[in-house]
C-alpha atoms as a PDB file:
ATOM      1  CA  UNK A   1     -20.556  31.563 -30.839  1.00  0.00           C
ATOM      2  CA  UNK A   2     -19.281  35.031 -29.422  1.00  0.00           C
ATOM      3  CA  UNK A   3     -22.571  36.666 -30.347  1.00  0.00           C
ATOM      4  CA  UNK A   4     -24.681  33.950 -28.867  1.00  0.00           C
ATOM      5  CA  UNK A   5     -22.929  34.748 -25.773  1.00  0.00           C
ATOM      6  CA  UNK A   6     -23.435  38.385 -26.349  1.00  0.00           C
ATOM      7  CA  UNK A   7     -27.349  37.657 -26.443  1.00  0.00           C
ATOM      8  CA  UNK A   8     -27.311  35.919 -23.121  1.00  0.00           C
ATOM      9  CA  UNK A   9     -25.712  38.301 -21.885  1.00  0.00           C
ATOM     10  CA  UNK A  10     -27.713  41.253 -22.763  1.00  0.00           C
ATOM     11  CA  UNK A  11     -30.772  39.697 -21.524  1.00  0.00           C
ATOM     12  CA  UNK A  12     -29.414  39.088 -18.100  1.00  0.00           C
ATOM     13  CA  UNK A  13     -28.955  42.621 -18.163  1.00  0.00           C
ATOM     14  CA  UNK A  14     -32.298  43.288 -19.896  1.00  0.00           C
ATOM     15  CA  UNK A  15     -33.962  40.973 -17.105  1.00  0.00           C
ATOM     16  CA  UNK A  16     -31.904  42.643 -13.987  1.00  0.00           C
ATOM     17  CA  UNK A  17     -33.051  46.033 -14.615  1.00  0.00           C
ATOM     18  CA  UNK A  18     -36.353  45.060 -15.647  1.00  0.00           C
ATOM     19  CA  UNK A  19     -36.868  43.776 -11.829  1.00  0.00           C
ATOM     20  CA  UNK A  20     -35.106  46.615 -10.119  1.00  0.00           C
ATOM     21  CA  UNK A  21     -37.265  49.170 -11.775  1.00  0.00           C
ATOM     22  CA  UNK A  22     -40.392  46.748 -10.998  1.00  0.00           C
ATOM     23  CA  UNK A  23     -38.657  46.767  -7.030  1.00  0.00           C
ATOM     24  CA  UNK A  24     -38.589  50.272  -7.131  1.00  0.00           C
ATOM     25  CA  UNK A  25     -41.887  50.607  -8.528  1.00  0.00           C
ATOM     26  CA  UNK A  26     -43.306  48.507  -5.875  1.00  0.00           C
ATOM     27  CA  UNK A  27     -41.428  49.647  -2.888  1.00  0.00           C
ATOM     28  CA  UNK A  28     -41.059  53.603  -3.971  1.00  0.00           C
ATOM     29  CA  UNK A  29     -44.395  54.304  -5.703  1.00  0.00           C
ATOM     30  CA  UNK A  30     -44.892  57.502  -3.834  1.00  0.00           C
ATOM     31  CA  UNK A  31     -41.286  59.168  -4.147  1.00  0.00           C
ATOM     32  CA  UNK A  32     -40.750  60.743  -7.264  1.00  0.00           C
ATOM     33  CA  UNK A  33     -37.539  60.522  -7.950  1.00  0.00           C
ATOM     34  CA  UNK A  34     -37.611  56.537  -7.691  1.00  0.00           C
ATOM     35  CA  UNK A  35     -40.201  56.825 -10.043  1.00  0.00           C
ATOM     36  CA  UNK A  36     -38.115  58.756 -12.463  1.00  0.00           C
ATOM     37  CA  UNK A  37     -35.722  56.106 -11.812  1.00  0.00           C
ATOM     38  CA  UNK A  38     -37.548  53.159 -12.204  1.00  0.00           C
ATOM     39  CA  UNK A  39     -38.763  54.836 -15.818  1.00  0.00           C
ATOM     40  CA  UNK A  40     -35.146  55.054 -16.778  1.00  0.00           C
ATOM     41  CA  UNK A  41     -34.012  51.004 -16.213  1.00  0.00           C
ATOM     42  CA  UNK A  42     -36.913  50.322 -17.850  1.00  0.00           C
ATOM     43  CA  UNK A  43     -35.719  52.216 -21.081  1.00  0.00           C
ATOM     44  CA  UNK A  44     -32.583  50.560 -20.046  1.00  0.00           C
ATOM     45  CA  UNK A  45     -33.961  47.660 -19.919  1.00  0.00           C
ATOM     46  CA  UNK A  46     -36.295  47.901 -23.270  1.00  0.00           C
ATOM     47  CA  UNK A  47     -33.000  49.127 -25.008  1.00  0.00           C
ATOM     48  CA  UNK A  48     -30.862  45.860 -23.512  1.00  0.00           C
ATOM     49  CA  UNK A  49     -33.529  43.410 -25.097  1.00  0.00           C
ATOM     50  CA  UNK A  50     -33.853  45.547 -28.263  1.00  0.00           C
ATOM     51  CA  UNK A  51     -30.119  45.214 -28.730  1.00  0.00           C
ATOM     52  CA  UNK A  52     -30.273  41.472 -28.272  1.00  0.00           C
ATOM     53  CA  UNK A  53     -32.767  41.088 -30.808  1.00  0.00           C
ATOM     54  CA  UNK A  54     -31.148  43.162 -33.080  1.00  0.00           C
ATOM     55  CA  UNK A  55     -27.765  40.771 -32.183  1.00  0.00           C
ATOM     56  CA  UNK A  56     -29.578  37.544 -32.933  1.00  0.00           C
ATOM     57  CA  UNK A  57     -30.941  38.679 -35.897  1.00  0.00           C
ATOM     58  CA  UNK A  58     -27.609  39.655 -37.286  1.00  0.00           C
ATOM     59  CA  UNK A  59     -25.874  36.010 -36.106  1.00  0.00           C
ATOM     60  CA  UNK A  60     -29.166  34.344 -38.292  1.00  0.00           C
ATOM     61  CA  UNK A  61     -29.417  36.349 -41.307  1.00  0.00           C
ATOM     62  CA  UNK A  62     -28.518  34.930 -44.264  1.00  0.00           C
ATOM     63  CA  UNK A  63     -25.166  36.498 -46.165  1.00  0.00           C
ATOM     64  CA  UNK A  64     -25.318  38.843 -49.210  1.00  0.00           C
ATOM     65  CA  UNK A  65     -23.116  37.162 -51.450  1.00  0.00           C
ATOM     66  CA  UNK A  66     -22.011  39.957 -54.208  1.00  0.00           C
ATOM     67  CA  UNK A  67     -21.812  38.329 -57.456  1.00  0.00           C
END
């Protein structure tokens, strides 16, 4: 169960920087350094959801049993 949680909890993440850099995007398109910024939470954000993937997969693979 603690890596379920984990999951939800890295996609909130994923999903909160996802919409700030898509704010900043939208609101500071013609200052560079919120540009730079907004390209960073969304590597932030690409690397939160990557990492909850990578977490769910673990929790559902099946076990190597060693005989």
């Amino acid at each position: 169960m603690k890596r379920i949680e984990n999951v939800i909890l890295l996609k909130v993440i994923g999903s909160c920087e996802l919409l700030a850099a898509l704010a900043m995007f939208y609101l500071y398109n013609d200052k560079v350094p919120a540009v730079i910024g907004a390209v960073i939470l969304l590597g932030l954000s690409a690397n939160s959801f990557y990492q909850a993937h990578k977490c769910y997969q673990r929790q559902y693979a099946p076990k190597k049993t060693e005989d």
